[in-house]
N, C-alpha and C. Protein backbone atom coordinates (compact mmCIF):
# COMPACT_ATOMS: atom_id res chain seq x y z
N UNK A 1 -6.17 -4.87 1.19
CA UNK A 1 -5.99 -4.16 -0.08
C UNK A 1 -6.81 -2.87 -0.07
N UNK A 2 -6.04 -2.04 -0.04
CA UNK A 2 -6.80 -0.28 -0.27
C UNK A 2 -7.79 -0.66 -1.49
N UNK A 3 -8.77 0.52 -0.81
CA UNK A 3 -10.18 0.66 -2.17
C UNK A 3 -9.99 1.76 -2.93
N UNK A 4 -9.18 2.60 -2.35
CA UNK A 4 -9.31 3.99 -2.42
C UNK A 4 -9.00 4.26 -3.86
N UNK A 5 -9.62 4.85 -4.52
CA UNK A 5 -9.60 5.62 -5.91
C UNK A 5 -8.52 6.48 -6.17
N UNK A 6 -7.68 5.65 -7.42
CA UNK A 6 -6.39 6.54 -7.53
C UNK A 6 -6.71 7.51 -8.87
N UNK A 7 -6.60 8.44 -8.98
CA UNK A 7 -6.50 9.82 -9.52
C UNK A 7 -5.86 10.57 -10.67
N UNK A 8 -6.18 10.25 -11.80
CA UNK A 8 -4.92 10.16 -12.61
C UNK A 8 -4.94 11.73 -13.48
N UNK A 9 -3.75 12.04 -13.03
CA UNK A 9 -3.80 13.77 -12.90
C UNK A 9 -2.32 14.33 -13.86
N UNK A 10 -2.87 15.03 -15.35
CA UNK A 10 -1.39 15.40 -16.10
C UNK A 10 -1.38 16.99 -15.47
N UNK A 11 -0.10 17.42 -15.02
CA UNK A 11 0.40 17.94 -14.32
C UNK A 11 1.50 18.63 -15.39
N UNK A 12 1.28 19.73 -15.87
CA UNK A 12 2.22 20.98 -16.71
C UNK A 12 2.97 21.64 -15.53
N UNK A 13 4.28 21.45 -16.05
CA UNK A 13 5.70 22.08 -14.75
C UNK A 13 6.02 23.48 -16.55
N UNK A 14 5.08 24.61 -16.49
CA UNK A 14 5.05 25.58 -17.50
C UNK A 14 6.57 26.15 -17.14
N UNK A 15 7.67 26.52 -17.90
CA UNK A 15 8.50 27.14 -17.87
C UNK A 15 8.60 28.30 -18.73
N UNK A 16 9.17 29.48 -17.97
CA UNK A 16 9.39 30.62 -18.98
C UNK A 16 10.86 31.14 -18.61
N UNK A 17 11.86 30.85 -19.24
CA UNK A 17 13.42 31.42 -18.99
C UNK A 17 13.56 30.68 -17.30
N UNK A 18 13.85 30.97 -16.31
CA UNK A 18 14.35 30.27 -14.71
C UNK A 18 12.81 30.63 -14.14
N UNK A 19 11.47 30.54 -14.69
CA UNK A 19 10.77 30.83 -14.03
C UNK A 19 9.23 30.06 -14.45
N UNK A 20 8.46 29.79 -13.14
CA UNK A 20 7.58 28.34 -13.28
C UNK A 20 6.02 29.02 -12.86
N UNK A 21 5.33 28.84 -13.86
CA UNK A 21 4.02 29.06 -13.39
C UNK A 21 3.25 28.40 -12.40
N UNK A 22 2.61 29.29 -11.48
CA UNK A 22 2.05 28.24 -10.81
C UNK A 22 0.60 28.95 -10.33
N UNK A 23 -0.56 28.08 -9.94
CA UNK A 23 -2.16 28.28 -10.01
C UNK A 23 -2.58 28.58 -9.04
N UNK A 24 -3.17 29.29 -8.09
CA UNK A 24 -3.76 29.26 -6.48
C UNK A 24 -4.81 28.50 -6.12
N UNK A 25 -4.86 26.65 -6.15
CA UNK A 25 -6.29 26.21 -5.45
C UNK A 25 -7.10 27.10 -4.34
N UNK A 26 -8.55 26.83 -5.07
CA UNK A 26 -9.32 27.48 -4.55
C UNK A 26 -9.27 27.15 -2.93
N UNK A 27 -9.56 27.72 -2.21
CA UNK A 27 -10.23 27.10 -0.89
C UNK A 27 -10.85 26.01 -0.72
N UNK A 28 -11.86 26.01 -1.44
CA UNK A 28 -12.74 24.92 -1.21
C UNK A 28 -12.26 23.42 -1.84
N UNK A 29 -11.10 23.38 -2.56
CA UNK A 29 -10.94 22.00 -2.87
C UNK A 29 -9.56 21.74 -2.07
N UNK A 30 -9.51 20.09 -2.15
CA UNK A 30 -8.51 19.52 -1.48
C UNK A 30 -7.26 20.13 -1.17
N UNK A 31 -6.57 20.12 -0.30
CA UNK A 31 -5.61 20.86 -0.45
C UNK A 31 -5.60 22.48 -0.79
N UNK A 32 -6.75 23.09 -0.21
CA UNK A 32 -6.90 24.46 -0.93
C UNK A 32 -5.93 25.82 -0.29
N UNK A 33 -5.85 26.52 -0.97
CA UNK A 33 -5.58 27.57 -0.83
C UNK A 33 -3.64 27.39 -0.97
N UNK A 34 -3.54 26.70 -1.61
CA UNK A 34 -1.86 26.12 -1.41
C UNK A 34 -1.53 26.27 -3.52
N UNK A 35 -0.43 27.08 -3.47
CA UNK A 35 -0.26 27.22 -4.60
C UNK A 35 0.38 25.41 -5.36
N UNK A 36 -0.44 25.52 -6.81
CA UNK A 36 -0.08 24.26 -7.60
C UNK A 36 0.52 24.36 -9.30
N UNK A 37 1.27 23.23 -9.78
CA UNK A 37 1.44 23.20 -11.22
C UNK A 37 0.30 23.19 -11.45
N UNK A 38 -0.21 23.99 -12.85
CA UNK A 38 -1.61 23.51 -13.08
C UNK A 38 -1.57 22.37 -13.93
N UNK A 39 -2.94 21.49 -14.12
CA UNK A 39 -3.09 20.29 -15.15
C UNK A 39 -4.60 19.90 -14.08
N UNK A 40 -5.05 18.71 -14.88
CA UNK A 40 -6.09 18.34 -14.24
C UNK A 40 -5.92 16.77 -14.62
N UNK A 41 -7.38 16.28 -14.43
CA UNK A 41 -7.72 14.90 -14.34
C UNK A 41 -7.49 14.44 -16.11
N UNK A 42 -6.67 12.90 -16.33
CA UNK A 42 -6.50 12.54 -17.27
C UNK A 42 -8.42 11.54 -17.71
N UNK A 43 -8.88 12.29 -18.25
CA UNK A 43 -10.13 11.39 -19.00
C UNK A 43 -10.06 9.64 -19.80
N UNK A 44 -11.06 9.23 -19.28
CA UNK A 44 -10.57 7.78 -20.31
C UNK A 44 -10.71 7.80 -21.40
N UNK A 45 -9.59 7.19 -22.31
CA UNK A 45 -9.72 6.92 -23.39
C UNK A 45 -8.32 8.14 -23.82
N UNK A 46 -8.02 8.93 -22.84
CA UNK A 46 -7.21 10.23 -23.19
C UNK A 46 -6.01 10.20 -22.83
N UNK A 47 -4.73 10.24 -23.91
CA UNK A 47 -3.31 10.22 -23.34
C UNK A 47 -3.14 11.32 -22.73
N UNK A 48 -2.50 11.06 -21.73
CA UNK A 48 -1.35 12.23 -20.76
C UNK A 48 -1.40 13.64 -21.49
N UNK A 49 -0.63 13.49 -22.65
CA UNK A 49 -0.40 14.37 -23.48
C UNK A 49 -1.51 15.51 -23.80
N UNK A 50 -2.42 15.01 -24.13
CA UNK A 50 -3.50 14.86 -24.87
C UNK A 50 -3.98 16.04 -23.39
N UNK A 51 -4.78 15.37 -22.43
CA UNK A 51 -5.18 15.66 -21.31
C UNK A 51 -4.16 16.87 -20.57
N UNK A 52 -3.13 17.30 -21.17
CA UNK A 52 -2.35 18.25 -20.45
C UNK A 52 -2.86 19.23 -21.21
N UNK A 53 -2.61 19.47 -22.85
CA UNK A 53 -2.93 20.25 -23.40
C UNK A 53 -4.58 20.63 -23.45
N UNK A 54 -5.70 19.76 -23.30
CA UNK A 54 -7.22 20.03 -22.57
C UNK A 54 -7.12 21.14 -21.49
N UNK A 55 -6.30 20.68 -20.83
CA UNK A 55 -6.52 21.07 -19.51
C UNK A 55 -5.73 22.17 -19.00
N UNK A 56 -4.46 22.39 -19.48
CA UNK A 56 -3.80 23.87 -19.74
C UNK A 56 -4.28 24.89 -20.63
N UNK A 57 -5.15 24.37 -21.48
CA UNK A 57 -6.56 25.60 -22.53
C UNK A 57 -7.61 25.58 -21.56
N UNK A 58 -8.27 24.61 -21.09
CA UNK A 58 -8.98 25.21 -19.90
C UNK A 58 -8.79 26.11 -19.33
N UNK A 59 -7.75 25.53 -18.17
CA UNK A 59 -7.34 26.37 -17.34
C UNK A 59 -6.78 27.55 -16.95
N UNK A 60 -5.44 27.31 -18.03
CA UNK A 60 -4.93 28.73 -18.05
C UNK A 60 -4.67 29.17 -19.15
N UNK A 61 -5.55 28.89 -20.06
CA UNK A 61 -5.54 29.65 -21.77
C UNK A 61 -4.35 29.60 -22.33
N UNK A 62 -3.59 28.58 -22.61
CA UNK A 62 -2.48 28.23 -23.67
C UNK A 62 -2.73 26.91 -23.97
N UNK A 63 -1.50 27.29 -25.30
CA UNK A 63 -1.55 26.16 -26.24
C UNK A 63 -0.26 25.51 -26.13
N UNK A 64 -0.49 24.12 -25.50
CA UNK A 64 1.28 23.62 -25.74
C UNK A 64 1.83 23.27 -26.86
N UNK A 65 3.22 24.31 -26.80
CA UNK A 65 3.41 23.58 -28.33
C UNK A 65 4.72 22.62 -28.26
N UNK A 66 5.38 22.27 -26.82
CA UNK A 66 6.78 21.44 -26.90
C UNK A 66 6.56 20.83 -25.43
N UNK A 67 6.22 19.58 -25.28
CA UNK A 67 6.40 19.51 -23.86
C UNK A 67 7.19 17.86 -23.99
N UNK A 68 7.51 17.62 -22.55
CA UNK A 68 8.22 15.98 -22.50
C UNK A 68 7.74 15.94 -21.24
N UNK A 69 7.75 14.13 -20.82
CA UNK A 69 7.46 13.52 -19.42
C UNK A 69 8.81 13.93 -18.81
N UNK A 70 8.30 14.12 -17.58
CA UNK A 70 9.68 14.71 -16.78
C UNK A 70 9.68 13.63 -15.32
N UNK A 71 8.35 13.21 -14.78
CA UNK A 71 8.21 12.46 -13.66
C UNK A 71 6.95 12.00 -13.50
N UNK A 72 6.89 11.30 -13.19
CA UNK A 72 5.66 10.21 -12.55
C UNK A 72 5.66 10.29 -11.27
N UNK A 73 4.89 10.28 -10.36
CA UNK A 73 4.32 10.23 -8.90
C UNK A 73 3.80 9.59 -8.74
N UNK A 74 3.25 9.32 -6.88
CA UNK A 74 2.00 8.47 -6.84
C UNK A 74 2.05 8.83 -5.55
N UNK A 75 0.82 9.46 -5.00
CA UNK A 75 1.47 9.78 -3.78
C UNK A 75 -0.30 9.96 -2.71
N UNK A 76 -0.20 9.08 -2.16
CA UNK A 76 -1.62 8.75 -1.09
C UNK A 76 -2.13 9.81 -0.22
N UNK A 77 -3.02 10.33 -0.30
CA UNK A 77 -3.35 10.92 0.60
C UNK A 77 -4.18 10.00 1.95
N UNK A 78 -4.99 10.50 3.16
CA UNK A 78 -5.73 9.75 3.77
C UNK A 78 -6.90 9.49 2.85
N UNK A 79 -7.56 10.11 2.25
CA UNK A 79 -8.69 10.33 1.60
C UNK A 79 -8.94 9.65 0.03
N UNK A 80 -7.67 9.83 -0.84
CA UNK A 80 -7.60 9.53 -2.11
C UNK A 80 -6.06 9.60 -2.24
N UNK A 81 -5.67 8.34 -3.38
CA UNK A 81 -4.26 8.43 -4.35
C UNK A 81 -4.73 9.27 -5.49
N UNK A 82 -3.31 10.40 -5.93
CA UNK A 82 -3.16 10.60 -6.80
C UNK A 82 -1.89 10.44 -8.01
N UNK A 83 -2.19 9.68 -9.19
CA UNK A 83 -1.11 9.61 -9.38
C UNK A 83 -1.17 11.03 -10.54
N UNK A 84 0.22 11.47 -10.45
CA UNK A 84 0.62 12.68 -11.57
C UNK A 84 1.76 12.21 -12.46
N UNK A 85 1.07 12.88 -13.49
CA UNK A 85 2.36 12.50 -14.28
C UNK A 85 2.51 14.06 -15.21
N UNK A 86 3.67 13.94 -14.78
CA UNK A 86 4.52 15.67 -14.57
C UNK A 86 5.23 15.59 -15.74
N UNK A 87 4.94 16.63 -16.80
CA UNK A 87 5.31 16.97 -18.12
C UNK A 87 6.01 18.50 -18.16
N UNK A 88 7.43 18.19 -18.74
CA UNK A 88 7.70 20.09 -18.23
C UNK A 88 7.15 20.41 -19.88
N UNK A 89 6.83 22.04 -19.47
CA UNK A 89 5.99 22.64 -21.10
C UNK A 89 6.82 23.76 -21.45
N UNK A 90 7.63 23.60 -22.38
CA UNK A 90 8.98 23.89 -22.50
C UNK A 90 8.41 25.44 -24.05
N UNK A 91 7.29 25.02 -24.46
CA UNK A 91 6.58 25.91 -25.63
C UNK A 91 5.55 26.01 -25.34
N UNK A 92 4.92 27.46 -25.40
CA UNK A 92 3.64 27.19 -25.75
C UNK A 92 3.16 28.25 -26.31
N UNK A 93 1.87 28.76 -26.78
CA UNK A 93 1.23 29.96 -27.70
C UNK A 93 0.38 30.59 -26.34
N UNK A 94 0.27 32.33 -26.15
CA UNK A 94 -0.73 32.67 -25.37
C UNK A 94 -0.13 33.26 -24.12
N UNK A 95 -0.59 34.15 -23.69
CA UNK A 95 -0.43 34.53 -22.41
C UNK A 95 -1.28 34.01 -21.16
N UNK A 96 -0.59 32.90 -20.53
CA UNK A 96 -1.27 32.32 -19.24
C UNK A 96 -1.86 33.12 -18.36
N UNK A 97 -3.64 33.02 -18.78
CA UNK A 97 -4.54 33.81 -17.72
C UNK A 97 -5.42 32.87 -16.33
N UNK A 98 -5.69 32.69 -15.76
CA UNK A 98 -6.51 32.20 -14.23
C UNK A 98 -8.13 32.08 -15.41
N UNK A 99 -8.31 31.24 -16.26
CA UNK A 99 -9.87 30.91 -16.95
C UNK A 99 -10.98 30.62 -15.66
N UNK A 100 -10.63 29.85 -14.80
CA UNK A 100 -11.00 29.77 -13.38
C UNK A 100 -11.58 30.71 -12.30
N UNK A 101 -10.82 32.35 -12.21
CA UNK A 101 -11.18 32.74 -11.44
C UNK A 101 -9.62 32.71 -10.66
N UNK A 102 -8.78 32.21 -10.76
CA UNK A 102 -7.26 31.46 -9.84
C UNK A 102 -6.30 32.48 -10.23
N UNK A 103 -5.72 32.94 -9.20
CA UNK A 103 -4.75 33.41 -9.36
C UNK A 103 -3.47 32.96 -9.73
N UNK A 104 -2.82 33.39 -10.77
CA UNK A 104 -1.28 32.77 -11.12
C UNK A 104 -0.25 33.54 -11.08
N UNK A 105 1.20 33.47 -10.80
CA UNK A 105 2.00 33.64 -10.94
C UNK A 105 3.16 33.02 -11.24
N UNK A 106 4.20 34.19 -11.85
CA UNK A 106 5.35 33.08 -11.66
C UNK A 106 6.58 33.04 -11.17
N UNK A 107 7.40 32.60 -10.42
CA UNK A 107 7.62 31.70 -9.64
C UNK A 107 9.46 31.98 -10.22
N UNK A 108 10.53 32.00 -9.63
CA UNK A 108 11.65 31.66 -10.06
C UNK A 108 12.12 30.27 -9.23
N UNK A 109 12.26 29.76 -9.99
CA UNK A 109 12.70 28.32 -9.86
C UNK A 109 13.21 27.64 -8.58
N UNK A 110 14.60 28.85 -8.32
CA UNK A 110 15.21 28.96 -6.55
C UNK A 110 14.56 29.34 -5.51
N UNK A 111 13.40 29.85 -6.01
CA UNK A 111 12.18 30.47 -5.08
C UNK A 111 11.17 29.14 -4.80
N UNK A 112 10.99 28.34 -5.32
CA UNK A 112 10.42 28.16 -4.96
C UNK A 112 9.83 26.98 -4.00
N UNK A 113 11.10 26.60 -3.13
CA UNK A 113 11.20 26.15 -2.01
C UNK A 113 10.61 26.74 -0.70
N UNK A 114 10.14 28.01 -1.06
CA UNK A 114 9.55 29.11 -0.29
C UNK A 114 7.91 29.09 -0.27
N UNK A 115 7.74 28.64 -1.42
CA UNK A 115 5.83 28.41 -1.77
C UNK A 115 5.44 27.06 -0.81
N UNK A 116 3.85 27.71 -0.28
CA UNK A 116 3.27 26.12 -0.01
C UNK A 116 2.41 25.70 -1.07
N UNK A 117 3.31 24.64 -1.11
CA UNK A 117 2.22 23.41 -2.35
C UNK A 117 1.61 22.36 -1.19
N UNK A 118 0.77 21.86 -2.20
CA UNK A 118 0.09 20.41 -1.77
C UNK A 118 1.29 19.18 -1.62
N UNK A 119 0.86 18.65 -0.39
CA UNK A 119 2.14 17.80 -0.12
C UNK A 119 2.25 16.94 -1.15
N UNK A 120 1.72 16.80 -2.46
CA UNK A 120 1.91 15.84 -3.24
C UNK A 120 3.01 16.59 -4.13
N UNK A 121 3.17 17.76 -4.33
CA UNK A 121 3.73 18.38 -4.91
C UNK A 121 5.14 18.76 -4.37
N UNK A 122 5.18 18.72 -3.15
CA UNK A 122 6.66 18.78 -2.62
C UNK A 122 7.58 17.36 -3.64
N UNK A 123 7.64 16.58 -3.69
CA UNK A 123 8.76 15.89 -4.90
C UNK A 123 9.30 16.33 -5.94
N UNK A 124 7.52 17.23 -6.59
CA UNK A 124 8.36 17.53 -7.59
C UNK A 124 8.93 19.26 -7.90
N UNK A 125 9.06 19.53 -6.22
CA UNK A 125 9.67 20.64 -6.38
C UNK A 125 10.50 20.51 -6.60
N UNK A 126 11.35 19.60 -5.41
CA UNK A 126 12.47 19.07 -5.14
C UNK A 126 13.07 18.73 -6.49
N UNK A 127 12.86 18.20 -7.24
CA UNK A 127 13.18 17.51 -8.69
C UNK A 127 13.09 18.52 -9.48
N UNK A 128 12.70 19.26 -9.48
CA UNK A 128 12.99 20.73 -10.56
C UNK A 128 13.87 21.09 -9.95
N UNK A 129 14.02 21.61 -8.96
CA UNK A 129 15.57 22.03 -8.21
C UNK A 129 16.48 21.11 -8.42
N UNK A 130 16.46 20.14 -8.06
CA UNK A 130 17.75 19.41 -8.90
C UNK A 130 18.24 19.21 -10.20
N UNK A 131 16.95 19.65 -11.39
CA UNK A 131 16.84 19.07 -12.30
C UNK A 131 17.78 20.87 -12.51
N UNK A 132 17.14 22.16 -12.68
CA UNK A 132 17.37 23.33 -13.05
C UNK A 132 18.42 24.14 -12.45
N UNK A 133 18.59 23.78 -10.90
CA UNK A 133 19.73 24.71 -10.25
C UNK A 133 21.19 24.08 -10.29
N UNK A 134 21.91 24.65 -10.46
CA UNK A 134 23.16 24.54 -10.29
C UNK A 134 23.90 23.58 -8.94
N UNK A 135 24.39 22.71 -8.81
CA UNK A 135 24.55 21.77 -7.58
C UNK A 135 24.90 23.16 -6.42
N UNK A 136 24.49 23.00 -5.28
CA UNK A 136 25.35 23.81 -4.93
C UNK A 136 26.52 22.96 -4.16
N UNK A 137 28.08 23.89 -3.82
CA UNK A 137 28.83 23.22 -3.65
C UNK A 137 29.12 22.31 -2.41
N UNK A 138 29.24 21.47 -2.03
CA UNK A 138 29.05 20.60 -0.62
C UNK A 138 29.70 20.94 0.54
């Protein structure tokens, strides 16, 4: 039975018209230097919800004002599980700034099969592309 400490991480998929914000991990942390959705660690005692909107005013200075669960993850690293639970943020108040120091940009949706994310984050690229692009034809 694994010991390993699983990670419980709300994860904002920010949308603006076909286009997705996304955060630059620093270097120095896990997975660094690899662009991410931003969100952080869910606190105890703190819903998802709750902990997205903390942590998207942290981070990148907005206020959510419309979001829904879009996906759940769980995905092991060697080191640590993290599980995410991926909320798209469909409203919000504020112009998304880097509070951090992090660079952000954003992202068109079809693009962004082109970014490196953290391999935990490859699913739910994949799943916004299915979820937002048009099938393409077979």
């Amino acid at each position: 039975m694994s010991t390993a400490k699983v990670i419980h991480v709300a994860v904002g998929v920010i949308l603006r018209g076909q286009q997705i914000l996304l955060a630059l991990r620093s270097s120095k942390q896990h997975q660094g230097s690899k662009w991410e959705f931003p969100g952080g660690k869910v606190e105890k005692g703190e819903t998802v919800a709750a902990a997205l909107k903390r942590e998207l005013q942290e981070e990148v200075a907005i206020d959510v004002a419309e979001s829904s669960a879009f996906m759940q993850l769980e995905y092991a690293y060697p080191e640590k599980t993290v599980l995410l639970d991926i909320y798209l943020v469909t409203g919000f108040d504020g112009e998304p700034e880097g509070r951090e120091g992090q660079p952000l940009r954003w992202v068109d949706i079809a693009g962004l099969g082109d970014i490196e994310f953290p391999d935990a984050n490859q699913p739910i690229v994949e799943r916004i592309q299915q979820h937002f692009l048009p099938s393409l034809p077979a």
